[in-house]
Protein backbone atom coordinates (compact mmCIF):
# COMPACT_ATOMS: atom_id res chain seq x y z
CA UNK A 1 -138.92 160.19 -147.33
CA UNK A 2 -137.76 163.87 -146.09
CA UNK A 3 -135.72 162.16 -143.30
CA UNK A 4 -134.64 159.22 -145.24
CA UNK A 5 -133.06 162.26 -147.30
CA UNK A 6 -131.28 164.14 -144.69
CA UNK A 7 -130.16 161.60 -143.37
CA UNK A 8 -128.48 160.69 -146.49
CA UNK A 9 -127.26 164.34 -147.12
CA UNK A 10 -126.58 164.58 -143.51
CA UNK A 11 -124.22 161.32 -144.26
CA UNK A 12 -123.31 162.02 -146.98
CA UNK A 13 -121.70 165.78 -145.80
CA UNK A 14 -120.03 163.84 -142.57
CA UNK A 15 -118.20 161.51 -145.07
CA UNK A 16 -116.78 164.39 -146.74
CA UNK A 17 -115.85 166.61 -143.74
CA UNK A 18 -114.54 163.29 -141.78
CA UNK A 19 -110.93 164.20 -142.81
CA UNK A 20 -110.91 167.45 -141.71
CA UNK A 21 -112.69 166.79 -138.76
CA UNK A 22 -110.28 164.51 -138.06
CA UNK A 23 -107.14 167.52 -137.63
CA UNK A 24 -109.81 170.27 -136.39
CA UNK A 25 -112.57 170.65 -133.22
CA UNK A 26 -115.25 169.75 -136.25
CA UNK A 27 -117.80 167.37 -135.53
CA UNK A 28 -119.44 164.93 -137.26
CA UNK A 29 -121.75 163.40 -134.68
CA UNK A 30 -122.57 167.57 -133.74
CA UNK A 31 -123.26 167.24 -137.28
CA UNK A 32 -126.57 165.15 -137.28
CA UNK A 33 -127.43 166.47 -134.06
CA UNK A 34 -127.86 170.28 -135.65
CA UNK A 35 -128.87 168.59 -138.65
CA UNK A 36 -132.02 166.96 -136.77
CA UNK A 37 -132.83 169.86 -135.04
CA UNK A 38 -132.92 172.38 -137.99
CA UNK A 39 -135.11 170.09 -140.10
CA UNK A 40 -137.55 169.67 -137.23
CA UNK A 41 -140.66 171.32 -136.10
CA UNK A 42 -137.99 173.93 -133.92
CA UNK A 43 -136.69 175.84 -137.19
CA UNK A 44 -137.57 174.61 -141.27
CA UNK A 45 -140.57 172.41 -139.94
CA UNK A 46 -139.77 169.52 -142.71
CA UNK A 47 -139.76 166.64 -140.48
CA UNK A 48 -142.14 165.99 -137.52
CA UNK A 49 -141.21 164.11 -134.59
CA UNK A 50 -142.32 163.82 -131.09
CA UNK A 51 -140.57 161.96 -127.89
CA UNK A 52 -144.03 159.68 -128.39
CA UNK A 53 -143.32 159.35 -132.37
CA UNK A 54 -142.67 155.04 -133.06
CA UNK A 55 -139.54 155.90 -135.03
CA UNK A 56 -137.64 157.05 -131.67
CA UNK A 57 -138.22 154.15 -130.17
CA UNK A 58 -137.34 152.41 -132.98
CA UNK A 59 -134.07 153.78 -133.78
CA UNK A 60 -133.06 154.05 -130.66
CA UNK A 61 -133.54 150.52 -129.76
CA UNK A 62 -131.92 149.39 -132.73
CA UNK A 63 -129.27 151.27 -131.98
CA UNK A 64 -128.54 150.49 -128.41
CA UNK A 65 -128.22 146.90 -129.40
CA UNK A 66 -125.79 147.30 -132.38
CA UNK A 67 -123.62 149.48 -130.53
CA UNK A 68 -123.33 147.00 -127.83
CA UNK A 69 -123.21 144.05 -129.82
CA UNK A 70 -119.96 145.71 -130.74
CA UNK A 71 -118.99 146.86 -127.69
CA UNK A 72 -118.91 143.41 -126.42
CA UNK A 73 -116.01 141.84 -128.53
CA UNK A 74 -113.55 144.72 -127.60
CA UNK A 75 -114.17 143.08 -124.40
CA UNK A 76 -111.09 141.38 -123.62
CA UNK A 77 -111.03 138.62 -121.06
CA UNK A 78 -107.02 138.15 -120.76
CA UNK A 79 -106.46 142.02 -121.10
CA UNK A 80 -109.25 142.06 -118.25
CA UNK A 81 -107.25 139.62 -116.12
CA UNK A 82 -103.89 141.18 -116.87
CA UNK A 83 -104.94 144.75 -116.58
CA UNK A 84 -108.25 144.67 -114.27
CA UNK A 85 -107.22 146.58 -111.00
CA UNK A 86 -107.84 150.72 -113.10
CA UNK A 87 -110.52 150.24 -115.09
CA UNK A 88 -112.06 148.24 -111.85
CA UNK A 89 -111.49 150.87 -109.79
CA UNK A 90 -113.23 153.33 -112.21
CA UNK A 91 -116.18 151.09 -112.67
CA UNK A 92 -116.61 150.09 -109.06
CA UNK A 93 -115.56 153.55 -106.90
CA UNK A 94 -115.76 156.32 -110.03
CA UNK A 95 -118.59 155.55 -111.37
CA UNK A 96 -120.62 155.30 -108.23
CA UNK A 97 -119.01 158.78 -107.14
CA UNK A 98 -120.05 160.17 -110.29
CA UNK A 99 -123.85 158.51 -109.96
CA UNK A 100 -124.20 160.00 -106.44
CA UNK A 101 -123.13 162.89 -107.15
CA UNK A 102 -125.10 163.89 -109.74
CA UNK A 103 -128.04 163.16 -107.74
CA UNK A 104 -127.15 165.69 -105.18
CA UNK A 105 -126.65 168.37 -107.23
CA UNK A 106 -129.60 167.44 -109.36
CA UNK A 107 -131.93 167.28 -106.63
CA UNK A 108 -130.83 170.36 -104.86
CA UNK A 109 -130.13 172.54 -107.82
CA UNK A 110 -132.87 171.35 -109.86
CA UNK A 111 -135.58 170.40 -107.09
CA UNK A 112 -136.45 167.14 -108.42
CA UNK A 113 -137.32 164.34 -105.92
CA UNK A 114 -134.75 162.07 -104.87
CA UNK A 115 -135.75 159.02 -106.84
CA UNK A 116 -135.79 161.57 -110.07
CA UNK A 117 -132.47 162.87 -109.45
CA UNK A 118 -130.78 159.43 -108.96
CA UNK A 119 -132.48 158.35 -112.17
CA UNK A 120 -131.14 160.86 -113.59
CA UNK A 121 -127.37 160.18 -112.23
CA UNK A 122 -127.45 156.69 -113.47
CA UNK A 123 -128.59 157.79 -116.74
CA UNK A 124 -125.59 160.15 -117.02
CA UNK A 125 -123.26 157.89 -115.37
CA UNK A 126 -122.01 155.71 -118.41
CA UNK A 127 -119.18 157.14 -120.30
CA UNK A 128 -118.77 156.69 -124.19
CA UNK A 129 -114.39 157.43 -125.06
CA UNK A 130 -116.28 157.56 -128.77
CA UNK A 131 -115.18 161.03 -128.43
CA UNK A 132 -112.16 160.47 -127.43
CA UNK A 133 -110.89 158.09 -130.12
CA UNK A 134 -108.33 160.52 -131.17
CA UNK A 135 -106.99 159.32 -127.86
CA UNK A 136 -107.96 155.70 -127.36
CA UNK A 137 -107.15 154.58 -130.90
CA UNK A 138 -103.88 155.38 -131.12
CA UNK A 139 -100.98 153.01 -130.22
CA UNK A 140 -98.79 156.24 -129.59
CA UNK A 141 -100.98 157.29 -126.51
CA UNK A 142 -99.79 154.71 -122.88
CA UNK A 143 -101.60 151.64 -123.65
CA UNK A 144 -102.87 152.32 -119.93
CA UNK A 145 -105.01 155.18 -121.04
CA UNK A 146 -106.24 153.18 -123.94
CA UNK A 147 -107.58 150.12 -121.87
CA UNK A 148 -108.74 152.14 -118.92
CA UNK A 149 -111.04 153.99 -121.44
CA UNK A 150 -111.78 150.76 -123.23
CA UNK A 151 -112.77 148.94 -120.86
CA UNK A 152 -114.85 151.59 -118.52
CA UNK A 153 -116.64 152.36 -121.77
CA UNK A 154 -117.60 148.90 -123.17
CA UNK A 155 -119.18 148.07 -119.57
CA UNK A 156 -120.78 150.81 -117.89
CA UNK A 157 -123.46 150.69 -120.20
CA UNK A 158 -125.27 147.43 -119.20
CA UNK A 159 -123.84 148.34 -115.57
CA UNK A 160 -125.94 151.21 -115.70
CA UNK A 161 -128.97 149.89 -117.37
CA UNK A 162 -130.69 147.58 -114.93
CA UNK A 163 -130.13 150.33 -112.26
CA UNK A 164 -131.98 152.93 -114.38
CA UNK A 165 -135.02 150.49 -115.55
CA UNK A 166 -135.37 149.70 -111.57
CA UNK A 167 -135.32 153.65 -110.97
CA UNK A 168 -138.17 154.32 -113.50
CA UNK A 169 -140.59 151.36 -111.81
CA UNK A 170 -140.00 153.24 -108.33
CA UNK A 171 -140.22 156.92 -109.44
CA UNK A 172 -144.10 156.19 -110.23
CA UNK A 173 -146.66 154.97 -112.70
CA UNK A 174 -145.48 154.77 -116.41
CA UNK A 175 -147.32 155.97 -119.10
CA UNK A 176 -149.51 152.63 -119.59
CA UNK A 177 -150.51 153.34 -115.74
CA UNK A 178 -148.68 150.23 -114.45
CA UNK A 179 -145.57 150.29 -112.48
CA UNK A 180 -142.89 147.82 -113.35
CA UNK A 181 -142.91 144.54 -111.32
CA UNK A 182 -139.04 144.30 -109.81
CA UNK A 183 -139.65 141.19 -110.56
CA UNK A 184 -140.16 140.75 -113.96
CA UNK A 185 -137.21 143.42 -114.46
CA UNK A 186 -134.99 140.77 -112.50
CA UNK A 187 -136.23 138.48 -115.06
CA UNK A 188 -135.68 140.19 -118.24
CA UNK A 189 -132.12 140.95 -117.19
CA UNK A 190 -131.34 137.30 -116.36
CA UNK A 191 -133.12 136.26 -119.91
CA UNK A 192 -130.92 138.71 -121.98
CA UNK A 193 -128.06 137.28 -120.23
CA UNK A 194 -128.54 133.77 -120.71
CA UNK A 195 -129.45 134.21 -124.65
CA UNK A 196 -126.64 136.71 -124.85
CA UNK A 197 -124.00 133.39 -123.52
CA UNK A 198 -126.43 130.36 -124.89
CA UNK A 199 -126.63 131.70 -128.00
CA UNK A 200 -123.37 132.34 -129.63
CA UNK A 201 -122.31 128.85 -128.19
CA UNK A 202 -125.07 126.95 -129.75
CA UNK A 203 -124.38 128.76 -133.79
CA UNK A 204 -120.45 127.76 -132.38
CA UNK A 205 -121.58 124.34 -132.07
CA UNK A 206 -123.74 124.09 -135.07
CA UNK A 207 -120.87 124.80 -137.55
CA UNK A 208 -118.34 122.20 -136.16
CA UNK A 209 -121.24 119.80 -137.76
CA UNK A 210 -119.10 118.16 -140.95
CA UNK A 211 -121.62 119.48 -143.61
CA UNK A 212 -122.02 123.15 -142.55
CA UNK A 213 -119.52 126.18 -142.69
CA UNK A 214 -119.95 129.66 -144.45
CA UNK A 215 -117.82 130.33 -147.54
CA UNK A 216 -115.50 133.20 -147.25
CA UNK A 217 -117.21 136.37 -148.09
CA UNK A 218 -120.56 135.31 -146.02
CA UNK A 219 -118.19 134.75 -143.38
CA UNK A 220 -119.31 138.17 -141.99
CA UNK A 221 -123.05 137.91 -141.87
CA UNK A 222 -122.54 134.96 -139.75
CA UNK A 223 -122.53 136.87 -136.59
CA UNK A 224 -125.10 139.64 -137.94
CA UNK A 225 -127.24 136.68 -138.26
CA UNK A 226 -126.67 135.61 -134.78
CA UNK A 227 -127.30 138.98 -133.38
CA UNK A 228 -130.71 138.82 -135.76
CA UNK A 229 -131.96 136.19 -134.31
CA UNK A 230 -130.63 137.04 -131.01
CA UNK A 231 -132.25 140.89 -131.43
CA UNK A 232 -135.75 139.22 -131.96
CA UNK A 233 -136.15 136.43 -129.28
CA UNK A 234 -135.05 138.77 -126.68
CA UNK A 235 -138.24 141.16 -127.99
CA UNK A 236 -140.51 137.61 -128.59
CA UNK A 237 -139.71 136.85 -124.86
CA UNK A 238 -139.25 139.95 -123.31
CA UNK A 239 -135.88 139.60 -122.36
CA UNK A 240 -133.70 142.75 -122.27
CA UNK A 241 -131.55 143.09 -125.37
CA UNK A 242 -129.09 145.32 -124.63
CA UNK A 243 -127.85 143.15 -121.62
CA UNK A 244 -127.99 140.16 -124.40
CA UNK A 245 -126.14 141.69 -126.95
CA UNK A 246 -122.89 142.97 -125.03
CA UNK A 247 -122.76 139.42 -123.59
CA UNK A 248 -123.36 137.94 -126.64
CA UNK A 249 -120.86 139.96 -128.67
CA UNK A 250 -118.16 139.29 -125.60
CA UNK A 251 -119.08 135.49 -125.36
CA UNK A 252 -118.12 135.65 -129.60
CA UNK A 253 -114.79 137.58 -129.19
CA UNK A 254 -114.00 135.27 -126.83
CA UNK A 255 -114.72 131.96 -128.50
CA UNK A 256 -114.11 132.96 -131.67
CA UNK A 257 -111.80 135.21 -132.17
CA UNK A 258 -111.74 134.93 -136.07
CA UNK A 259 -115.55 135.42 -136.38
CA UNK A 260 -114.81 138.76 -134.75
CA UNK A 261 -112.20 140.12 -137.12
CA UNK A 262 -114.38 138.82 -140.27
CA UNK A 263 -117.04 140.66 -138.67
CA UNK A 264 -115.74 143.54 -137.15
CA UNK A 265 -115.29 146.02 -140.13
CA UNK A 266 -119.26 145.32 -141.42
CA UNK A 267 -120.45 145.52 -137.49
CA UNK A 268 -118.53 148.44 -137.09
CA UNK A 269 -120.11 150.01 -140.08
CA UNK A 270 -123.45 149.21 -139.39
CA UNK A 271 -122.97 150.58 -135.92
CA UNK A 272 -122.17 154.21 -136.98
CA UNK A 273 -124.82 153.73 -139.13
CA UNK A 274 -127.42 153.13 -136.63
CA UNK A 275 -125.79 155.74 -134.12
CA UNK A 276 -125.88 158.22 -136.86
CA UNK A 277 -129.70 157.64 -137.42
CA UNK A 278 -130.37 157.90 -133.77
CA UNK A 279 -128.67 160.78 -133.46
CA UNK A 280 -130.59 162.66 -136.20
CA UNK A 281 -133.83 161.53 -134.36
CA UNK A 282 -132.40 162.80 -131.40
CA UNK A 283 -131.35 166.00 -132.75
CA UNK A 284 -135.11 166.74 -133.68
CA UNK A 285 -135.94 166.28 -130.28
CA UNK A 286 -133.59 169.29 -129.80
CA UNK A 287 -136.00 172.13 -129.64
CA UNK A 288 -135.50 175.73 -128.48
CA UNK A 289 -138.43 175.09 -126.03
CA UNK A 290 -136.22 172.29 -124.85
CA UNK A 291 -133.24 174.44 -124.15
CA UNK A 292 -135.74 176.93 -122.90
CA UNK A 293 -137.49 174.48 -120.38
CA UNK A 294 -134.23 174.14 -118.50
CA UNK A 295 -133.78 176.35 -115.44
CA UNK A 296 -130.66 178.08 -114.10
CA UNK A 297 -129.98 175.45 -111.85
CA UNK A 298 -130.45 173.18 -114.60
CA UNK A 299 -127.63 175.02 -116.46
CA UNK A 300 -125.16 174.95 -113.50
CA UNK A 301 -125.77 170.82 -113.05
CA UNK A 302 -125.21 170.66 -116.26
CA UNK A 303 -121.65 172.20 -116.50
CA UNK A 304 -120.57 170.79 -113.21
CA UNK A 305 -121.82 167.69 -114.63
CA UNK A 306 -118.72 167.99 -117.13
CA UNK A 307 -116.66 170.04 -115.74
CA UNK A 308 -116.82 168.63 -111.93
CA UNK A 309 -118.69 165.58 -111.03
CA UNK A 310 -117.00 163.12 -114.07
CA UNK A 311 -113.20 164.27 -113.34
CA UNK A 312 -113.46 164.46 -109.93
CA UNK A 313 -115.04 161.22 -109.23
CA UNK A 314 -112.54 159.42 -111.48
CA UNK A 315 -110.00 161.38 -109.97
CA UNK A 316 -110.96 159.57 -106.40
CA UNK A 317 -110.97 156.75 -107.61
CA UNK A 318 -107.27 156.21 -109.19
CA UNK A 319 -106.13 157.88 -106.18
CA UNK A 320 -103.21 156.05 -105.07
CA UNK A 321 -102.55 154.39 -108.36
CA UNK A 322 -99.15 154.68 -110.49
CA UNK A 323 -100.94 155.65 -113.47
CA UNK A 324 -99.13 159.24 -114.12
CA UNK A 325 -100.49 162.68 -113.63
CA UNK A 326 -101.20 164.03 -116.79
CA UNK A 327 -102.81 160.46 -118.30
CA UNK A 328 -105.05 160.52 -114.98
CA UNK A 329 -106.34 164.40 -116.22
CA UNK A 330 -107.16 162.94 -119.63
CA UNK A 331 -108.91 159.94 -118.38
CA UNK A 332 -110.95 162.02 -116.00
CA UNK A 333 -111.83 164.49 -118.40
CA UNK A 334 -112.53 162.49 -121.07
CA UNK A 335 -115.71 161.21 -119.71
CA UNK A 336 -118.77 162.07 -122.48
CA UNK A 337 -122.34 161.33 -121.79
CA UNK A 338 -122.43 158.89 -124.92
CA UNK A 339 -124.45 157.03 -126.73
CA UNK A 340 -126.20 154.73 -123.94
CA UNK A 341 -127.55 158.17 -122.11
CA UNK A 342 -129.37 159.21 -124.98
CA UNK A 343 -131.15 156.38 -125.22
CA UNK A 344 -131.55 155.59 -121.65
CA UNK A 345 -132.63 159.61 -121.62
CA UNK A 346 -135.46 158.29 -124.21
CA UNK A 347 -136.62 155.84 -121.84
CA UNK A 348 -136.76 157.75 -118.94
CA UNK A 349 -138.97 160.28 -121.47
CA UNK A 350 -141.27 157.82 -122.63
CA UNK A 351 -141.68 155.93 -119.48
CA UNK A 352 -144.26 158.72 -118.47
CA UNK A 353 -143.11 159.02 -114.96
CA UNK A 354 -143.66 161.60 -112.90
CA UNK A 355 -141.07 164.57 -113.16
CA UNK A 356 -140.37 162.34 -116.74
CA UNK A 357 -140.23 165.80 -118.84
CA UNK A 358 -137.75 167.62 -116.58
CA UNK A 359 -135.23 164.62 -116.05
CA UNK A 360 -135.09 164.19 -119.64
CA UNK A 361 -134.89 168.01 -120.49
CA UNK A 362 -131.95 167.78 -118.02
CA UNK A 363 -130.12 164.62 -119.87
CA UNK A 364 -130.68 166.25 -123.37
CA UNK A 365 -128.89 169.63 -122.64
CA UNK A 366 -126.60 167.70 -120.56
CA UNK A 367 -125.86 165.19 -123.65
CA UNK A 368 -125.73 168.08 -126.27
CA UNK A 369 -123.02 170.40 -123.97
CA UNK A 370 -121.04 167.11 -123.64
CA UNK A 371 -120.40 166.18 -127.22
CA UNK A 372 -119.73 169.46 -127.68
CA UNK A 373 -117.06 170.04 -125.00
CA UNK A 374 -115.55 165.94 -125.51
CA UNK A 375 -115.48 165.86 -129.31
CA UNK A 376 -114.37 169.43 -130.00
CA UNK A 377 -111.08 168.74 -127.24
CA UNK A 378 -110.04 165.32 -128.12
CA UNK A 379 -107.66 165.99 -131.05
CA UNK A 380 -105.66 168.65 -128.87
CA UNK A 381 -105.35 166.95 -126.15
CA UNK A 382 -103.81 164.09 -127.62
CA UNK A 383 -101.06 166.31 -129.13
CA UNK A 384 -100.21 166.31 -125.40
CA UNK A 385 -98.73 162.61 -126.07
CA UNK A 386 -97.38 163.89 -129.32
CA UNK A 387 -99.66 162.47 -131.46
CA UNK A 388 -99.18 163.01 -135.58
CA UNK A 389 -102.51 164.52 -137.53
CA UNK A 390 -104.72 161.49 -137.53
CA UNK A 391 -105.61 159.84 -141.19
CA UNK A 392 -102.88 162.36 -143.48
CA UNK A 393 -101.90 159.09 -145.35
CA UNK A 394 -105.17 157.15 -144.37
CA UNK A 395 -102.84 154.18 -143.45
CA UNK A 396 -102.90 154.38 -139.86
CA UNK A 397 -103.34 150.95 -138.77
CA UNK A 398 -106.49 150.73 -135.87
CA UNK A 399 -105.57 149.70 -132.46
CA UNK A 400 -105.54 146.32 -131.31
CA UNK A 401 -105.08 144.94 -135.31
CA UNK A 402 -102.00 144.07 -137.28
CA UNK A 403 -101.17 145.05 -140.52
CA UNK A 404 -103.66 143.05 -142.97
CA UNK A 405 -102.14 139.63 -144.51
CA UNK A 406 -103.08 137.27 -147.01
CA UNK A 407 -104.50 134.02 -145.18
CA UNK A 408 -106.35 131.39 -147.00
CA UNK A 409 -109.56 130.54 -146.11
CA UNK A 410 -110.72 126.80 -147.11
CA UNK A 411 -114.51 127.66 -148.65
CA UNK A 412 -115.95 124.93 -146.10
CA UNK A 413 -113.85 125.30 -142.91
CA UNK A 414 -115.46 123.64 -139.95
CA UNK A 415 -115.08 126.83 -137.65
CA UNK A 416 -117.86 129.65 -136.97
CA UNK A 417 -115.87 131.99 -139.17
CA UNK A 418 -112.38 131.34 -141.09
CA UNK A 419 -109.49 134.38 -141.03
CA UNK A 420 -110.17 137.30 -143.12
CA UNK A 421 -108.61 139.76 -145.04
CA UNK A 422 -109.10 143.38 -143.07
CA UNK A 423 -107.81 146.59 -142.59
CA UNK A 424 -107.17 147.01 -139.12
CA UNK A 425 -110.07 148.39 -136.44
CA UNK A 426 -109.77 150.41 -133.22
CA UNK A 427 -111.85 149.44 -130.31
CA UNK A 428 -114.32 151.98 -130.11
CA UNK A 429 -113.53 153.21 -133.38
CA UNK A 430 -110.75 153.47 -135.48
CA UNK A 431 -108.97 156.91 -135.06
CA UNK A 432 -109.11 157.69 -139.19
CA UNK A 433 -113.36 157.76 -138.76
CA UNK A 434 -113.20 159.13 -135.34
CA UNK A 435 -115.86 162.09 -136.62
CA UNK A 436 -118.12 159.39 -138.12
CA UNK A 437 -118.63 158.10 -134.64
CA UNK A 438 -121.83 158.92 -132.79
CA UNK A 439 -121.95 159.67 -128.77
């Protein structure tokens, strides 16, 4: 019960301190990350938790799904076709730059082998604009920016999980002294995909039957109960979830586009909620052995990793583009190891791979300087686009919504989820809770 209540306090304190954090460098998700790490065995000693403890895996799991779930239904497929060339070129040139690259300078700063080092590039590849939201959820900042972020964001999570789950089978035995069969990797990807479309069309179809339909204010748990069911037959069958749960939440948005906006304020909710647990856990992880551990070289990759490999990949690859100057310096700066890397970092930990311990030394310091750097630089540098104090009113309306109306909703409506009332939600999250997000 001693995490259950720090976590509360540690929740409870981040609520309060969300407005200023919202006008200041403060932190919320640095927040639970210090709070972790001062309640752990590192400092006061009152919690106890080790990389091999059930609740990491756990929350982090848990976590990873809802925060992809979500992910997938700000997944637009007409803003895709409309605006696909950017973000396209970020996902297919910049984020292999940035992959590569931090394999070189991992392997040859760092010494570990070259399968390590890659593993470790495509751990720190995806980018989470969480951070960043001071930017990318505000309809004052060149919509370009926004969906460039957006849209990088929201897929280079799943694009960088199978490569990382096919890097830990080759970079040696894991700790049940097996290596991973391609094969069955291949498989669990193409499973999570297929429940993550099948299923949201089959609950679709079920409700256009005469007698069913959810009344208005269960209208929400609809698609929590989809992503329920979809959460445990992807563990029943081993099929990957995370893969599942992005294309489920996308395949949702796109066929239901009312079932997302009745859901989207609870899912977004439960979200922080999970990313705020996970990051607590993580935070305990966060040891001064584990800062200790890291070499030099360690130190330099990780600052180049920030400062270098992440804006100058993305850099490359909107070379040539009319996107302007300065929005092409925020895009390429604004590149956080979020969310996904800590719990791909987990994996890569727990796998029990060879050269396991320093990669994921590496990724934690790396994932710790990062939210530091992104979430303490986000509110000035949107002043650059002249952007009012977020949340001084707390009626900032959240990109991509419209100022809430009154719709009726007939208590039996033969669609997977009637209109509902909401206050409007950014993608990513909504720039009045931007400090509530985790990484």
């Amino acid at each position: 019960m001693v995490l259950v209540a720090v976590f509360g306090t540690a929740l409870l304190v981040a609520v309060l301190l969300s407005g200023l954090a919202a006008r200041t460098v403060l932190s919320t998700s640095l927040l639970f990350l210090v709070g972790g790490a001062l309640v752990s065995d590192g400092f006061l000693g009152l919690i106890h938790i080790s990389p091999e403890s059930e609740i990491v895996a756990v929350t982090a799991d848990l976590a990873l799904f809802a925060v992809l779930f979500t992910d997938g239904m700000h997944v637009s497929f007409a803003k895709l076709r409309a605006n696909w060339r950017n973000p396209a070129r970020a996902l297919g040139l910049g984020m292999p730059l940035a992959f590569v690259g931090m394999a070189l300078i991992t392997h040859y700063l760092v010494g570990l082998d070259w399968t390590t080092s890659f593993l470790v590039g495509a751990v720190l590849a995806p980018t989470d604009p969480v951070f960043a939201s001071a930017i990318v959820g505000r309809k004052e900042v060149p919509a370009r920016l926004r969906e460039l972020l957006n849209v990088e964001s929201g897929i280079n999570d799943c694009l960088a999980l199978p490569v990382v789950l096919i890097l830990i089978a080759a970079a040696g035995p894991t700790a049940a002294g097996a290596e991973a069969s391609y094969g069955s990797i291949a498989l669990a990807l193409g499973l999570g995909l297929a429940f993550g479309v099948l299923l949201p069309l089959l609950v679709n179809g079920l409700v256009r039957f005469r007698l069913l339909g959810a009344e208005p204010k269960l209208q929400p748990l609809l698609p929590l109960a989809t992503g329920i069911v979809l959460y445990a037959a992807c563990h029943l069958t081993h099929a990957n979830p995370y893969l599942a749960a992005f294309s489920a939440g996308a395949v949702l948005a796109a066929i239901s586009p009312e079932s997302k906006n009745a859901f989207e304020p609870l899912g977004e909710s439960l979200a922080e909620l999970a990313k705020f647990a996970a990051l607590l856990v993580f935070g305990a992880l966060l040891t001064p052995q584990l800062f200790g551990d890291l070499s030099l070289g360690g130190y330099v990759v990780v600052v180049l990793a920030i400062v270098l490999i992440r804006p100058g990949s993305l850099l490359l690859s909107l070379w040539g583009t009319r996107i302007d100057r300065r929005e092409k310096l925020v895009a390429a700066w604004f590149g956080p190891k979020g969310f996904a890397s800590v719990v791909y970092g987990l994996l890569v930990l727990q796998a029990g791979i060879p050269q396991g311990q320093e990669a994921y030394t590496l990724i934690a310091v790396c994932i710790a300087f990062s939210i530091i750097a992104h979430s303490s630089t986000d509110v000035p540098i949107a002043r650059l686009f002249h952007v009012d104090d977020l949340i001084e009113a707390g009626t900032t309306p959240r990109e991509g919504t419209e100022a809430p109306t009154t719709t009726k909703v007939l208590p039996h409506a033969r669609t997977w989820s009637g209109p509902a009332l909401h206050s409007g939600t950014s993608e990513r999250g909504a720039a009045g809770s931007r400090r509530t997000a985790g990484p």
